[in-house]
N, C-alpha and C. Protein backbone atom coordinates (compact mmCIF):
# COMPACT_ATOMS: atom_id res chain seq x y z
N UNK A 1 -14.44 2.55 -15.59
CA UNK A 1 -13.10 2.35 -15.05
C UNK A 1 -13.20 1.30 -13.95
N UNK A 2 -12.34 0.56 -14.05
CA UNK A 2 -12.38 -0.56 -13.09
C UNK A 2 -10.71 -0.58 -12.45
N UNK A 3 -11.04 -1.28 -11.19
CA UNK A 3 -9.49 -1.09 -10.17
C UNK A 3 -9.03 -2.66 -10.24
N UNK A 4 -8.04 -2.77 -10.61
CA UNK A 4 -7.62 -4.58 -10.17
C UNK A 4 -6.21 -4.82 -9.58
N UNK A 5 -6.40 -5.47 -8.72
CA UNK A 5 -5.25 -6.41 -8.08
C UNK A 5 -4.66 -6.84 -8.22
N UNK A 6 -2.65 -6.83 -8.72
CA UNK A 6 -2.34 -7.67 -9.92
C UNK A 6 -0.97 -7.32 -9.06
N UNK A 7 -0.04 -8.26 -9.62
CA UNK A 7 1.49 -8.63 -8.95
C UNK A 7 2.21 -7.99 -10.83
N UNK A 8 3.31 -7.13 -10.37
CA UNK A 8 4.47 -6.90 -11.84
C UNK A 8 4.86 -8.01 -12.31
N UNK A 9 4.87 -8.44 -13.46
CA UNK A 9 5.70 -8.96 -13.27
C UNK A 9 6.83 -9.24 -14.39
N UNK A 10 8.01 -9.89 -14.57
CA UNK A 10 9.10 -9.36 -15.49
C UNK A 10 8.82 -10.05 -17.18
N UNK A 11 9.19 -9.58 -18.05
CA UNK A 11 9.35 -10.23 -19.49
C UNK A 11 10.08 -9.56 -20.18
N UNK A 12 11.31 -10.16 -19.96
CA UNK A 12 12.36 -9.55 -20.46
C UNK A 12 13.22 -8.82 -20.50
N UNK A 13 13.42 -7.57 -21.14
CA UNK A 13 13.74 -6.42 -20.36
C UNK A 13 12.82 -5.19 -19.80
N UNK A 14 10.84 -5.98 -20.10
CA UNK A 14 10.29 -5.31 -19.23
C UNK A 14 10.13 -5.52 -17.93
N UNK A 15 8.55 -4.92 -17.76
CA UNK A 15 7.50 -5.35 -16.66
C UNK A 15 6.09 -5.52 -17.21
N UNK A 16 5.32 -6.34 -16.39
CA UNK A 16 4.22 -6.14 -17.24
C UNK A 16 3.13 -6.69 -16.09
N UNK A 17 1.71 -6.32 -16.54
CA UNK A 17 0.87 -7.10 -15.42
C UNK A 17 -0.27 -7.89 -16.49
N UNK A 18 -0.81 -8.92 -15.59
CA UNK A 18 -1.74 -9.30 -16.07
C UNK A 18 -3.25 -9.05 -15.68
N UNK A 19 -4.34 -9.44 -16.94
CA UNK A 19 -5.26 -8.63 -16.42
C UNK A 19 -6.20 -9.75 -16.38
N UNK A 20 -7.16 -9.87 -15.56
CA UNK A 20 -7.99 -11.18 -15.43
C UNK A 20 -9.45 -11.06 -16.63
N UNK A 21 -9.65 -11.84 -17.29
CA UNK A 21 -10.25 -11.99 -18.44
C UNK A 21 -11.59 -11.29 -18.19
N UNK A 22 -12.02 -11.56 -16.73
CA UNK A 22 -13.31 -11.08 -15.86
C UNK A 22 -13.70 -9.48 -16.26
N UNK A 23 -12.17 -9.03 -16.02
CA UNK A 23 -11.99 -7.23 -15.94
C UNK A 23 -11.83 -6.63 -16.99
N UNK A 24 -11.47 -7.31 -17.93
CA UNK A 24 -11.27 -7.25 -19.51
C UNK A 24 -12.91 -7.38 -20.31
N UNK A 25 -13.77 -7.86 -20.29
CA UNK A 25 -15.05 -8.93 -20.26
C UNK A 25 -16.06 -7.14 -19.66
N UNK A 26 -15.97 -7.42 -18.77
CA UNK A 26 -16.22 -5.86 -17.20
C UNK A 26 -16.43 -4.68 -18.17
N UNK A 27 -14.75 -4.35 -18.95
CA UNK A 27 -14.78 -3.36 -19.28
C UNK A 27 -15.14 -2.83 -20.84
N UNK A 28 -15.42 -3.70 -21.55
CA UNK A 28 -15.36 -4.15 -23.07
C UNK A 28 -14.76 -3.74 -23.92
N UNK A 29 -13.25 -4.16 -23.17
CA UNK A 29 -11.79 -3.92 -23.49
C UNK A 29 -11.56 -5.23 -24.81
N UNK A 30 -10.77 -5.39 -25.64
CA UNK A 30 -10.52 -6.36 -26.49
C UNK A 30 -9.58 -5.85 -26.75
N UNK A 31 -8.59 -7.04 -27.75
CA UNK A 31 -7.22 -7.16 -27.96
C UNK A 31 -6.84 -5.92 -28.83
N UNK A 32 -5.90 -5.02 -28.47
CA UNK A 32 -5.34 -4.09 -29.42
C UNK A 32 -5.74 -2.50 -29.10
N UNK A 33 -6.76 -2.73 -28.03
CA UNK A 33 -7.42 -1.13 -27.80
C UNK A 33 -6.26 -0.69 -26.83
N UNK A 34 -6.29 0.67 -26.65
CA UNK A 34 -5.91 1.55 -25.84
C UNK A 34 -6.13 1.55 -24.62
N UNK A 35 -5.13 1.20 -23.05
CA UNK A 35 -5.71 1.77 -21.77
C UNK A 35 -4.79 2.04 -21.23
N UNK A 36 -5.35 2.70 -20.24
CA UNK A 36 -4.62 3.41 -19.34
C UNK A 36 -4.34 3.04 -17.62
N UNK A 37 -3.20 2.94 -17.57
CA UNK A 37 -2.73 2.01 -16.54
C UNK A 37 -1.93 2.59 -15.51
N UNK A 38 -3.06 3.00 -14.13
CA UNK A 38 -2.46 3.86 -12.58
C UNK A 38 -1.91 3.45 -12.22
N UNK A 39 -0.63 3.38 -11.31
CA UNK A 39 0.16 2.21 -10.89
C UNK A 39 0.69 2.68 -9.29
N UNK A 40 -0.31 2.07 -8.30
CA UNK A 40 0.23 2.44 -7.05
C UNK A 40 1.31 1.29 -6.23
N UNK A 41 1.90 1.45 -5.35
CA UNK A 41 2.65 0.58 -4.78
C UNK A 41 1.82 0.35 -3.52
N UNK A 42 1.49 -1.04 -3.54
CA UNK A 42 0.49 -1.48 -2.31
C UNK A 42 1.87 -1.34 -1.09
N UNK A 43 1.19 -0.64 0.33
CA UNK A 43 2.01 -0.45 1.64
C UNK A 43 1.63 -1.35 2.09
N UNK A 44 2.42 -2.25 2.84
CA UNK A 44 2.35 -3.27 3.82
C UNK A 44 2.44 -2.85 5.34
N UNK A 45 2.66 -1.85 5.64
CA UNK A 45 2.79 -1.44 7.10
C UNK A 45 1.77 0.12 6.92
N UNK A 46 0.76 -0.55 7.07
CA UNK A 46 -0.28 1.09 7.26
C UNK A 46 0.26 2.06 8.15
N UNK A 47 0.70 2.02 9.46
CA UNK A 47 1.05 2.70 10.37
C UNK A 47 2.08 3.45 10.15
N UNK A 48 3.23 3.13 9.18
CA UNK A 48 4.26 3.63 8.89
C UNK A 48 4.37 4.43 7.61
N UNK A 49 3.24 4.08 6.84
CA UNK A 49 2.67 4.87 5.72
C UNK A 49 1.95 6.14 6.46
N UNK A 50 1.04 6.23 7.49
CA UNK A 50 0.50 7.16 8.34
C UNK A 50 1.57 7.83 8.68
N UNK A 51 2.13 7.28 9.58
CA UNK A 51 2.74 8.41 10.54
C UNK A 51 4.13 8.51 10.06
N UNK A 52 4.37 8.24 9.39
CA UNK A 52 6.25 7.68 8.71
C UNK A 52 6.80 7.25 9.66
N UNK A 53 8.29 7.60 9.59
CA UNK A 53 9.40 7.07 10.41
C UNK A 53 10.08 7.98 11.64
N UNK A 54 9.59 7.93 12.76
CA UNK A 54 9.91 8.44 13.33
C UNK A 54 10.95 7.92 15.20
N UNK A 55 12.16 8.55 15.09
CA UNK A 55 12.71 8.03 16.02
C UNK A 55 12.22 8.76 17.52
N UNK A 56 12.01 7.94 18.59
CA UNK A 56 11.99 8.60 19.88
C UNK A 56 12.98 8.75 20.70
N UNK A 57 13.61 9.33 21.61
CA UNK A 57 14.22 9.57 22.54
C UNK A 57 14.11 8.91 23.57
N UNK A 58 13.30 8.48 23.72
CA UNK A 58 12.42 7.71 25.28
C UNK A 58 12.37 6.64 24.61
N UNK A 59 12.32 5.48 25.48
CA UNK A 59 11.96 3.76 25.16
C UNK A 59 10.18 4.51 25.30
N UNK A 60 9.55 2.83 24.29
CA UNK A 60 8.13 3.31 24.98
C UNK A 60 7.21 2.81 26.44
N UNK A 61 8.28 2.32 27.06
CA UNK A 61 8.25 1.59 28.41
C UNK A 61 8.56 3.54 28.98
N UNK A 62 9.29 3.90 28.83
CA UNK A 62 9.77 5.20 29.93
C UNK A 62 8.10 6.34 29.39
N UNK A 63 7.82 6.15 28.37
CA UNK A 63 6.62 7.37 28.11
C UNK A 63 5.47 6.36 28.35
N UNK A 64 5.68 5.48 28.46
CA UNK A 64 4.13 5.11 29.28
C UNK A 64 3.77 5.01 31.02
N UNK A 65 5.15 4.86 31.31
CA UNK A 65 5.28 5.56 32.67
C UNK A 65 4.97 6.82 32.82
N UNK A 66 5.37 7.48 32.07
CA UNK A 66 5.65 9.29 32.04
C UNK A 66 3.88 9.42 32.41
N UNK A 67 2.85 8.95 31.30
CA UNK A 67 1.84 9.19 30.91
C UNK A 67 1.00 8.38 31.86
N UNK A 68 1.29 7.37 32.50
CA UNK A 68 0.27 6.69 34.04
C UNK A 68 0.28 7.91 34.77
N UNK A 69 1.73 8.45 35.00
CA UNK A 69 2.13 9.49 36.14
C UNK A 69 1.27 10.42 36.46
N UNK A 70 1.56 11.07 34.61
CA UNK A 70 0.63 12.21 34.80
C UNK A 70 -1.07 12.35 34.63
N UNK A 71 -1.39 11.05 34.03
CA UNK A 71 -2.74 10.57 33.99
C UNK A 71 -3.50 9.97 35.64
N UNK A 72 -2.90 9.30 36.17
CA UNK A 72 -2.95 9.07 37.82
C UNK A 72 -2.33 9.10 38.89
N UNK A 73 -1.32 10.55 38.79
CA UNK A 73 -0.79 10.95 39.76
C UNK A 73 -0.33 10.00 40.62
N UNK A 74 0.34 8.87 40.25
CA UNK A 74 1.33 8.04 40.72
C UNK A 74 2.59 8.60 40.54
């Protein structure tokens, strides 16, 4: 099993991807066989994939004050 890097893309009234001849070659895949195809959606914002979406109450200027305060009793 091999993982590859590939953009959707449209034909018609599908989608489809392409596969680089390398990974095809790799796997000793040829025209007409059977595979099987995982399909994740690459995240562009890791942080927001982590932690999701979350709103604060506080600017983060007022909780980093909060947190000098109570970190050095200023």
């Amino acid at each position: 099993m091999i993982e590859i890097k590939t953009k959707l893309k449209k034909w018609g009234n599908s989608f489809g991807v392409v596969v680089p001849i390398s990974s095809v070659e790799e796997e000793g895949a040829k025209e007409g066989d059977e595979v099987i195809v995982l399909m994740k959606k690459e995240k562009n914002n890791v942080l927001r994939e982590t932690f999701g979406k979350y709103k604060f109450k506080k600017s983060t200027k007022k909780m980093m004050e909060e947190t000098d305060k109570a970190l050095y009793n200023e």
